[in-house]
PDB file of N, CA and C in Angstrom:
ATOM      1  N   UNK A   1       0.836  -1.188   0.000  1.00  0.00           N
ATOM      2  CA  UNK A   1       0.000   0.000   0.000  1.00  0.00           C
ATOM      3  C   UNK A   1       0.875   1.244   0.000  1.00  0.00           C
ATOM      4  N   UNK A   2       0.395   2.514  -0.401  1.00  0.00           N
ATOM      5  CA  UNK A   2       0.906   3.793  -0.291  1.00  0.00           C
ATOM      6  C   UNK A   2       0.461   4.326   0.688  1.00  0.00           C
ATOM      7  N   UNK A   3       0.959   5.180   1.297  1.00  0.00           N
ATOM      8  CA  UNK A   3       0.324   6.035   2.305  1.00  0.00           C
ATOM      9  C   UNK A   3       1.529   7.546   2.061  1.00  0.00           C
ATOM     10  N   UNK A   4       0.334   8.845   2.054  1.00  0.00           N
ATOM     11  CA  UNK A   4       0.681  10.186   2.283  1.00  0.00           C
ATOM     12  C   UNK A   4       1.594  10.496   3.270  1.00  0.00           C
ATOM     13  N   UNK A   5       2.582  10.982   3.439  1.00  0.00           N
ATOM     14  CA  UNK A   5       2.900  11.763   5.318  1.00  0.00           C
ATOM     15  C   UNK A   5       2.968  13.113   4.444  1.00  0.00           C
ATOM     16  N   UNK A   6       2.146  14.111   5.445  1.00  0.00           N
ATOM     17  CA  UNK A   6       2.032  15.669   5.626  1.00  0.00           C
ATOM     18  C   UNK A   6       2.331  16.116   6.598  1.00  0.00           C
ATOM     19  N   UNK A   7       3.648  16.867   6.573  1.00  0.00           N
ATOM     20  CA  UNK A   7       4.223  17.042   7.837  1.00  0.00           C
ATOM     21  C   UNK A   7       4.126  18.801   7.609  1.00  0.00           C
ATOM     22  N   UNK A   8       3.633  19.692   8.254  1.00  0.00           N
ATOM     23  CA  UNK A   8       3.497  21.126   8.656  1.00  0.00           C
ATOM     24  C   UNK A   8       4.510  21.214   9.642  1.00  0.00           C
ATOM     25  N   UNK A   9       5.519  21.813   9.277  1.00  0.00           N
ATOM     26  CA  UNK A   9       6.700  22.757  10.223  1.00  0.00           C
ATOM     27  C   UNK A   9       5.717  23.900  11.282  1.00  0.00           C
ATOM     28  N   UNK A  10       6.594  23.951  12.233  1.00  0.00           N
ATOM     29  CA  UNK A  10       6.508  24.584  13.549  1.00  0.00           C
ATOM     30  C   UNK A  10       6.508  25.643  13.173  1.00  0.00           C
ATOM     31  N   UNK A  11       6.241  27.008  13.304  1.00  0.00           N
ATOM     32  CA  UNK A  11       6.965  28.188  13.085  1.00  0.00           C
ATOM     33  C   UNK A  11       8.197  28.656  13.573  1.00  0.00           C
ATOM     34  N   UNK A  12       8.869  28.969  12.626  1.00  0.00           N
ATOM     35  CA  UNK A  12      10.142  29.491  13.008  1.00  0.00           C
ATOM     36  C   UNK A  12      10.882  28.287  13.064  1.00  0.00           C
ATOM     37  N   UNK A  13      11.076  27.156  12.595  1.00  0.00           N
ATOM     38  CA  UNK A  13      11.858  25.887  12.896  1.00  0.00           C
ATOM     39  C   UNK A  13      13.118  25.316  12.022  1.00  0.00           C
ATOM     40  N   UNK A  14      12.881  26.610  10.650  1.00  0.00           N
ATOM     41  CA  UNK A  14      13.934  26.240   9.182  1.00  0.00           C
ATOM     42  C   UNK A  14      15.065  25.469  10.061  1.00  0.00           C
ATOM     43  N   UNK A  15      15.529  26.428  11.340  1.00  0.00           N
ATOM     44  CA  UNK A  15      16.916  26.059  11.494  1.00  0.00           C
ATOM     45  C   UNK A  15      16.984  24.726  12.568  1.00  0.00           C
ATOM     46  N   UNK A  16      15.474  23.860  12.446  1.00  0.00           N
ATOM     47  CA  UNK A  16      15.778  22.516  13.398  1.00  0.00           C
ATOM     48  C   UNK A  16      15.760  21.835  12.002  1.00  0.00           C
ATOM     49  N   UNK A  17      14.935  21.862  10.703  1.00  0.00           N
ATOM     50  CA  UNK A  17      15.001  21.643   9.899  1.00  0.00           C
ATOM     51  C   UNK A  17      16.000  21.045   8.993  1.00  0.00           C
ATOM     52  N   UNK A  18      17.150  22.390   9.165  1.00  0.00           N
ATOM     53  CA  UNK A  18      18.670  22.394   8.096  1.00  0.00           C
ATOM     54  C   UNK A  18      19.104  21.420   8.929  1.00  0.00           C
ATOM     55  N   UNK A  19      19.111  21.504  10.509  1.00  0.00           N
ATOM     56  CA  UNK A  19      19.965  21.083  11.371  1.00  0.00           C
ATOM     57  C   UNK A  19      20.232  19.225  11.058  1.00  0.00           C
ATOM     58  N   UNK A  20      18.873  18.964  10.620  1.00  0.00           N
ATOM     59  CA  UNK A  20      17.929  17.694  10.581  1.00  0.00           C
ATOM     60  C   UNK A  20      18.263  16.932   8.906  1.00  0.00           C
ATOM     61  N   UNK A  21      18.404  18.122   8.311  1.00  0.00           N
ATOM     62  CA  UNK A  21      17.988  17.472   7.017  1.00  0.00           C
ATOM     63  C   UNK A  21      18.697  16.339   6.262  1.00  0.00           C
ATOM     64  N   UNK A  22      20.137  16.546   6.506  1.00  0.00           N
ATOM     65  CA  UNK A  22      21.116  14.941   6.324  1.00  0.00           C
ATOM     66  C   UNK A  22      20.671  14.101   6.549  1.00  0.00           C
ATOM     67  N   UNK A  23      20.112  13.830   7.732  1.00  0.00           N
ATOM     68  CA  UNK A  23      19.635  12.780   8.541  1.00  0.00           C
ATOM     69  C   UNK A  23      18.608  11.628   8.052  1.00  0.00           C
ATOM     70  N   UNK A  24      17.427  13.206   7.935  1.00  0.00           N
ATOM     71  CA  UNK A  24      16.407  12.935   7.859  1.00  0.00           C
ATOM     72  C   UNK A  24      16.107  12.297   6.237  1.00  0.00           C
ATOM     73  N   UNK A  25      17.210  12.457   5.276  1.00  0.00           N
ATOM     74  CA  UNK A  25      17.053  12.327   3.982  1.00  0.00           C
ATOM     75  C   UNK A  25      17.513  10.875   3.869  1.00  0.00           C
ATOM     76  N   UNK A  26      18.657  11.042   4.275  1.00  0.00           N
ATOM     77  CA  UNK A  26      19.827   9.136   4.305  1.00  0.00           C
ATOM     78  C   UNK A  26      18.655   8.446   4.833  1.00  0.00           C
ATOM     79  N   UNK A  27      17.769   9.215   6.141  1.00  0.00           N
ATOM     80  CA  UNK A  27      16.992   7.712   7.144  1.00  0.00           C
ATOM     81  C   UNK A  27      15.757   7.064   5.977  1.00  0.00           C
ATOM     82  N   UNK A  28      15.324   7.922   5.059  1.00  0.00           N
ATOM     83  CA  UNK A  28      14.202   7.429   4.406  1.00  0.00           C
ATOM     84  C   UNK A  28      15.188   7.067   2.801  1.00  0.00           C
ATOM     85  N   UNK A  29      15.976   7.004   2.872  1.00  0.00           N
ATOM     86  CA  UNK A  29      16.514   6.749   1.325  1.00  0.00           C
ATOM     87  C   UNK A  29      17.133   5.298   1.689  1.00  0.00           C
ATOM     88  N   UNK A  30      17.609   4.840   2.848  1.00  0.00           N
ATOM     89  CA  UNK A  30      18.178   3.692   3.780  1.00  0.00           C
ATOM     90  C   UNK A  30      16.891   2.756   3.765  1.00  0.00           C
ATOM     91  N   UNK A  31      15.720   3.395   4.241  1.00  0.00           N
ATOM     92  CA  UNK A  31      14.316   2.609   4.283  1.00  0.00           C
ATOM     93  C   UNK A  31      13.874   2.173   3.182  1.00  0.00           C
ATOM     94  N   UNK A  32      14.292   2.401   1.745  1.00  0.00           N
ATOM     95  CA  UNK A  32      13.631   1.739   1.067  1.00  0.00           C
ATOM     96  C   UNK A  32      12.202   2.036   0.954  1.00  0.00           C
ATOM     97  N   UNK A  33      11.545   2.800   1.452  1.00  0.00           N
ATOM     98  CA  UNK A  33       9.873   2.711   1.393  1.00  0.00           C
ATOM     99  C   UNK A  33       9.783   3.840   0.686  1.00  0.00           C
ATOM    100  N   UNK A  34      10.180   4.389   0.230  1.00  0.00           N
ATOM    101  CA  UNK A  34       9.910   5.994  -0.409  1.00  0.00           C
ATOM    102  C   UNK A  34       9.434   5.916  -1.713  1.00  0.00           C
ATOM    103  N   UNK A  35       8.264   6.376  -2.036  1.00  0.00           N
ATOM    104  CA  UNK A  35       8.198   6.140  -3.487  1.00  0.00           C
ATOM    105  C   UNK A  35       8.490   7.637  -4.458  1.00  0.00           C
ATOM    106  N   UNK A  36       8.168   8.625  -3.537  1.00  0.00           N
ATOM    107  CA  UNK A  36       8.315  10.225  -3.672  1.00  0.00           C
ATOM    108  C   UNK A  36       8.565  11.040  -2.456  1.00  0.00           C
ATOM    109  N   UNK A  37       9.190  11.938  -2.544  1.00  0.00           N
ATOM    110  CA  UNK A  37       8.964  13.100  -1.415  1.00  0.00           C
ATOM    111  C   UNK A  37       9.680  14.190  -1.377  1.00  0.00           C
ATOM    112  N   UNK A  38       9.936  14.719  -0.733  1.00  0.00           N
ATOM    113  CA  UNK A  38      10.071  16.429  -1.122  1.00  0.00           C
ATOM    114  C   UNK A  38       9.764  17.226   0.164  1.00  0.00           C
ATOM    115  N   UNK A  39      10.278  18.302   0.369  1.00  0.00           N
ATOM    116  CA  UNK A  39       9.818  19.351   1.156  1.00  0.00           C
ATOM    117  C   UNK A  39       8.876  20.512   0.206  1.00  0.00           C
ATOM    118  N   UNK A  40       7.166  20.988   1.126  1.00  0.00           N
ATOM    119  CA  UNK A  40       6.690  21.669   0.651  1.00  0.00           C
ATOM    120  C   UNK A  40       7.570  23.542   0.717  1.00  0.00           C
ATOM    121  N   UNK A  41       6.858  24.314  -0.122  1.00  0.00           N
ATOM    122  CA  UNK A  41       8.041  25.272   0.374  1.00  0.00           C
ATOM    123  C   UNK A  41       6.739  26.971  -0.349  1.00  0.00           C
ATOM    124  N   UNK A  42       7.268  27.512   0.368  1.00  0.00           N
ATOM    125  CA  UNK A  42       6.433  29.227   0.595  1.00  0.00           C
ATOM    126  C   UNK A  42       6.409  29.156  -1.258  1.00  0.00           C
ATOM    127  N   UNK A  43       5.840  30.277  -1.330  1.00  0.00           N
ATOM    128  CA  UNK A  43       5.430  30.380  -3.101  1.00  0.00           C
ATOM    129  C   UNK A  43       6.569  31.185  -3.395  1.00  0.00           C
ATOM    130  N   UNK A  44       8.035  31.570  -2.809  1.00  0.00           N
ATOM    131  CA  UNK A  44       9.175  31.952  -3.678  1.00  0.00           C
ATOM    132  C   UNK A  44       9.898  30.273  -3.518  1.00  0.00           C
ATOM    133  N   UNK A  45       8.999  29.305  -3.453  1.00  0.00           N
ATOM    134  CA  UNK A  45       9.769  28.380  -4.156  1.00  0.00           C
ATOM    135  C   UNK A  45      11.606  28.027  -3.226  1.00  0.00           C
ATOM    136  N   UNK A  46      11.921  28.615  -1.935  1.00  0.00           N
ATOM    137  CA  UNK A  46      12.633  28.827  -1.378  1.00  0.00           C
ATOM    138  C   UNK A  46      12.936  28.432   0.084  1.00  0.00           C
ATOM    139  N   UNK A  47      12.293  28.687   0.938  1.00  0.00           N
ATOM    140  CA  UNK A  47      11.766  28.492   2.167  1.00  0.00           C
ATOM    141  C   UNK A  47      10.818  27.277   2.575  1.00  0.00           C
ATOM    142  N   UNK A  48      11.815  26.182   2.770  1.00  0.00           N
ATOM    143  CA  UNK A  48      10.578  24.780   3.054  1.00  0.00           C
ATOM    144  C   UNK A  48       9.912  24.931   4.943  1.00  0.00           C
ATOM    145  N   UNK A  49       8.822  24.055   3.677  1.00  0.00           N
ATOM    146  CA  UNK A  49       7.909  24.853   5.231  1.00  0.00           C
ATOM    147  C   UNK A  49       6.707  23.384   5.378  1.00  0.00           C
ATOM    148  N   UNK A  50       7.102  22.505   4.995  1.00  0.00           N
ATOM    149  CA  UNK A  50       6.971  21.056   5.476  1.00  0.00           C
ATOM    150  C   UNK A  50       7.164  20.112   4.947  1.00  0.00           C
ATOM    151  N   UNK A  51       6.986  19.093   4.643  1.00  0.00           N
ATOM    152  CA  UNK A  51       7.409  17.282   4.064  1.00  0.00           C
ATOM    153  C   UNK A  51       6.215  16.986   3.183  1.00  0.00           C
ATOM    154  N   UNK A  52       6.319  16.337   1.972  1.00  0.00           N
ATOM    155  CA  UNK A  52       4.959  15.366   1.742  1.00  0.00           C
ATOM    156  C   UNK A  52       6.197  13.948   1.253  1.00  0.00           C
ATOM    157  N   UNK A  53       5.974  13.069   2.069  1.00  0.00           N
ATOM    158  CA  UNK A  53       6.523  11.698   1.626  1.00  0.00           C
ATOM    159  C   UNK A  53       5.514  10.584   1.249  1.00  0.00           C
ATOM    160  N   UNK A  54       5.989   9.985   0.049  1.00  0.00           N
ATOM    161  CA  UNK A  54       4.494   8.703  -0.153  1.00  0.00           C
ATOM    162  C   UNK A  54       5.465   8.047  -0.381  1.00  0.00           C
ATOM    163  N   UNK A  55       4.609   7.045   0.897  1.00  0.00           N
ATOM    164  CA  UNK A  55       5.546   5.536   1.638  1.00  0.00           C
ATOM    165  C   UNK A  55       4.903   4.189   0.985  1.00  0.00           C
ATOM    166  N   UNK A  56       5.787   3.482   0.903  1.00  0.00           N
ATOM    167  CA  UNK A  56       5.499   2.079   0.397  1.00  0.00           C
ATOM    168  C   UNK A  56       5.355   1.394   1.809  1.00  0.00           C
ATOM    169  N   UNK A  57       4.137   0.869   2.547  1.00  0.00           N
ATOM    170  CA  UNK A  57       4.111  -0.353   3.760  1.00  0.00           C
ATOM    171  C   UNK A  57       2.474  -0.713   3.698  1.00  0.00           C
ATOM    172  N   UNK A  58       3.200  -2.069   4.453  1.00  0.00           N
ATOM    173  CA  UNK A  58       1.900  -2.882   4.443  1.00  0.00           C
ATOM    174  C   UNK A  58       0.436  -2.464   4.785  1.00  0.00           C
ATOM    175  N   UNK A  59       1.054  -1.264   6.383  1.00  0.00           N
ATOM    176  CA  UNK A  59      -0.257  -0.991   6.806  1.00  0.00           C
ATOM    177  C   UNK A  59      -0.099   0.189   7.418  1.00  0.00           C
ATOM    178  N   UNK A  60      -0.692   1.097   8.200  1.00  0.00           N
ATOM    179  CA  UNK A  60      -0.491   2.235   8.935  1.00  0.00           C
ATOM    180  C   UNK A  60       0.374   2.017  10.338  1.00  0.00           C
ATOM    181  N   UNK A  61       0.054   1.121  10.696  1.00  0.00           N
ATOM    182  CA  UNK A  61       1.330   0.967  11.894  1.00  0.00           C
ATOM    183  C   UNK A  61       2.606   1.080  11.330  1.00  0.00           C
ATOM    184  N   UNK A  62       2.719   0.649  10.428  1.00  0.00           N
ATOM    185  CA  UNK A  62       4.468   0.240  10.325  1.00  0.00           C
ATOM    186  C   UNK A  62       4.696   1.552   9.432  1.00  0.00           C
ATOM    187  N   UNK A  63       3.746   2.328   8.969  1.00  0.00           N
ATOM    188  CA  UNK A  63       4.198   3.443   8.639  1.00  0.00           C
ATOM    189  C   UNK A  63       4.341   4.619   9.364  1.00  0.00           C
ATOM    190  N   UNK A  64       3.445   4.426  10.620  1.00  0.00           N
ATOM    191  CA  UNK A  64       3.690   5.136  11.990  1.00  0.00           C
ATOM    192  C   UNK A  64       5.047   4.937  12.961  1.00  0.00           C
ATOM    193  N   UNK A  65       5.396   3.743  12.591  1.00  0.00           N
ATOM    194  CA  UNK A  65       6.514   3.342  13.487  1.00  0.00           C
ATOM    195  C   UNK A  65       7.504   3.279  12.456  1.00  0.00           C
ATOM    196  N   UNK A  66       7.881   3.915  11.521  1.00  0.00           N
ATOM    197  CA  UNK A  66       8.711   4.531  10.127  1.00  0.00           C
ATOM    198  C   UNK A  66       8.638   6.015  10.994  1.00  0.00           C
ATOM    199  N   UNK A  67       7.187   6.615  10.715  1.00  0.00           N
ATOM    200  CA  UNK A  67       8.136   8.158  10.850  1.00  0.00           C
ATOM    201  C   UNK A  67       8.525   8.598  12.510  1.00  0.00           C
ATOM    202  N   UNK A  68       8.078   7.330  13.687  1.00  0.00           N
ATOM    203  CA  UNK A  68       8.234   7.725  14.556  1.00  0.00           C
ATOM    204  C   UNK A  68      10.161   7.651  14.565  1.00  0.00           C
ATOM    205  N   UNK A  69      10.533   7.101  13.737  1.00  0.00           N
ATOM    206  CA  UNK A  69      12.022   7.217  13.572  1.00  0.00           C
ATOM    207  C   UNK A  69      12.446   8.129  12.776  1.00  0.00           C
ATOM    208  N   UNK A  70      11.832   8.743  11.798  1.00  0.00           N
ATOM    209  CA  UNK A  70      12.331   9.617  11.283  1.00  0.00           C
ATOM    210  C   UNK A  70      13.086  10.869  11.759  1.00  0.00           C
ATOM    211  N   UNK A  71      14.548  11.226  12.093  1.00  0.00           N
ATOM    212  CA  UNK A  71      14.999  12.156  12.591  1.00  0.00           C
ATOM    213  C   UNK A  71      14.544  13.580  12.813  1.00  0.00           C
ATOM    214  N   UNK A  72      13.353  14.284  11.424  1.00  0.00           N
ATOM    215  CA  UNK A  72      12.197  15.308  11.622  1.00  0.00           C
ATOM    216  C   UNK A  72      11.474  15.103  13.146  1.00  0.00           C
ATOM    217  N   UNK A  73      11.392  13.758  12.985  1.00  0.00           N
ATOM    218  CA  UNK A  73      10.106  13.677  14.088  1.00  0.00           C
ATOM    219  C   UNK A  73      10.629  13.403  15.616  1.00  0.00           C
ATOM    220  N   UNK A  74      11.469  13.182  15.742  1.00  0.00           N
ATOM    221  CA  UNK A  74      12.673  13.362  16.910  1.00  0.00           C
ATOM    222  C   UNK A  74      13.093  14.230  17.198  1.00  0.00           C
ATOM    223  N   UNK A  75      13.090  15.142  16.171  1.00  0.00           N
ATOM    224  CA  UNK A  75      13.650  16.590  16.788  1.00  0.00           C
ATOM    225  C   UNK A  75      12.544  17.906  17.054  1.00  0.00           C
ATOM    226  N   UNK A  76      11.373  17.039  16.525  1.00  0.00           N
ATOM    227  CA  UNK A  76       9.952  18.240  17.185  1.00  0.00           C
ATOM    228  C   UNK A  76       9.670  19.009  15.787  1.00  0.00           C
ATOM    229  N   UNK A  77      10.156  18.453  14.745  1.00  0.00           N
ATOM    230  CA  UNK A  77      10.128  19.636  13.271  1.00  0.00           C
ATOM    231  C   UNK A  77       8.223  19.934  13.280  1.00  0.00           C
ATOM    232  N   UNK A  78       7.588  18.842  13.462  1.00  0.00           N
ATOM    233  CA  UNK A  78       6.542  19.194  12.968  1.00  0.00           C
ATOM    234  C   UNK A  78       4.944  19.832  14.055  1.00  0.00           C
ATOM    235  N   UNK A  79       4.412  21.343  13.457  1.00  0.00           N
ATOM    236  CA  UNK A  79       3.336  20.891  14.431  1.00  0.00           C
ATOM    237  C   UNK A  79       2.228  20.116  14.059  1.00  0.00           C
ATOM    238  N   UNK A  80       2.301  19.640  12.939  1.00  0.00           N
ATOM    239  CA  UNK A  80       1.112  18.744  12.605  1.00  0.00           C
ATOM    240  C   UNK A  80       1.618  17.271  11.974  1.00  0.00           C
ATOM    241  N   UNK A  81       1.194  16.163  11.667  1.00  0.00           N
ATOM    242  CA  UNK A  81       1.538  15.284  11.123  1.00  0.00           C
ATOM    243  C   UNK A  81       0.126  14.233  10.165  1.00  0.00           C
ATOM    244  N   UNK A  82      -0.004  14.604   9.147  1.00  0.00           N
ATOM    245  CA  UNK A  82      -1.288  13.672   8.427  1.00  0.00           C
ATOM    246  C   UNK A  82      -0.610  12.290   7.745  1.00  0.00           C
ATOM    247  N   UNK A  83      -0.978  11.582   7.912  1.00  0.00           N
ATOM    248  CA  UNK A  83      -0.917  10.201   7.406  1.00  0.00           C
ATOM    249  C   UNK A  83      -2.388   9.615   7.008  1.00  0.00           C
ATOM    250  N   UNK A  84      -2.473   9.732   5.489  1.00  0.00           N
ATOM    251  CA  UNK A  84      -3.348   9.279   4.695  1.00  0.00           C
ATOM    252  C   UNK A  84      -2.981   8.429   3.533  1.00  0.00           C
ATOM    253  N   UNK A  85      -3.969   7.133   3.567  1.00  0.00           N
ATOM    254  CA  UNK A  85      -4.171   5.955   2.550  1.00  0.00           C
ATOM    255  C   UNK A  85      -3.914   6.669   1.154  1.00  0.00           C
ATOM    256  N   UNK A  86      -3.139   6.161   0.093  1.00  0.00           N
ATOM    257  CA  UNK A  86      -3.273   7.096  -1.369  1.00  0.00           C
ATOM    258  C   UNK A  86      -3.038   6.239  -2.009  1.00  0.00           C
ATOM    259  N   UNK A  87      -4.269   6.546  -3.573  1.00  0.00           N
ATOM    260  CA  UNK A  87      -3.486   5.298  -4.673  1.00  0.00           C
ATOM    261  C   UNK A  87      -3.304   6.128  -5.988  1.00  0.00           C
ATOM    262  N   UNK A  88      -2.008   5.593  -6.334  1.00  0.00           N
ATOM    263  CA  UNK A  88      -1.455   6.100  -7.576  1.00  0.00           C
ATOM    264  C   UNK A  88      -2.363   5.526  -9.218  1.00  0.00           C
ATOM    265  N   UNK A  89      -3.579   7.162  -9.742  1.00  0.00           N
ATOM    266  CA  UNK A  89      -3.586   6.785 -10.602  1.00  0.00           C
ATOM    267  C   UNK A  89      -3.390   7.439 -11.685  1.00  0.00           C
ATOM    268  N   UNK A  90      -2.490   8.638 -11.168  1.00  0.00           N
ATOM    269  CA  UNK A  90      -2.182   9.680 -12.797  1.00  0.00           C
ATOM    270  C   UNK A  90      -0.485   9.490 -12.401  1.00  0.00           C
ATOM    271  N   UNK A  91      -0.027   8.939 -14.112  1.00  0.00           N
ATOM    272  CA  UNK A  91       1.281   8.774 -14.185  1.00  0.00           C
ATOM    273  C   UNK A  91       1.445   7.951 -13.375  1.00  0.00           C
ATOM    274  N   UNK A  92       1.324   6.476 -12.906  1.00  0.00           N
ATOM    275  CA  UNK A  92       1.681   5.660 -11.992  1.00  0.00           C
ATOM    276  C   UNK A  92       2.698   5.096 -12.754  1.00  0.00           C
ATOM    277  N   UNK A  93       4.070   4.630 -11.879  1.00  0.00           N
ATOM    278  CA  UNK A  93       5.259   4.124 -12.252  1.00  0.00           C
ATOM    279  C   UNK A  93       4.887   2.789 -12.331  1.00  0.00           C
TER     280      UNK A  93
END
């Protein structure tokens, strides 16, 4: 299955963010589950200002207990976190 993560940054957090972002990139590129993702970012295209990752796992637990490791989510990056079911049907690989 796919599943969404929507992660909304804290205000003011770019710099737990930068601090994070090595980390946080190797830990989901290491996992194997990534099918896309990206940081969302302000409309100059510049300033990321949260996550959308679409995960490859069986079920919502194990994709909960994925981002509860994710180094973002250890360090407090987000004030919100959505995890939603998604199926690929425009341009599916």
């Amino acid at each position: 299955m796919l599943f969404c993560l929507i992660g909304t940054d804290k205000p003011n957090a770019l710099d737990v963010r930068l601090a994070n972002r090595e980390a946080h990139v190797k830990y989901w590129n290491e996992s194997g589950r990534i099918a896309a993702g990206g940081p969302f970012t302000s409309d100059d295209g510049a300033t990321m200002t949260g996550s959308l990752l679409i995960i490859e796992a069986a079920n919502r637990a194990e994709v909960e207990a994925l981002v509860a490791e994710d180094p973002y989510t250890k360090a407090g990056l987000f004030a919100a976190v959505e995890i939603r079911a998604w199926k690929w049907v425009l341009n599916p690989r």
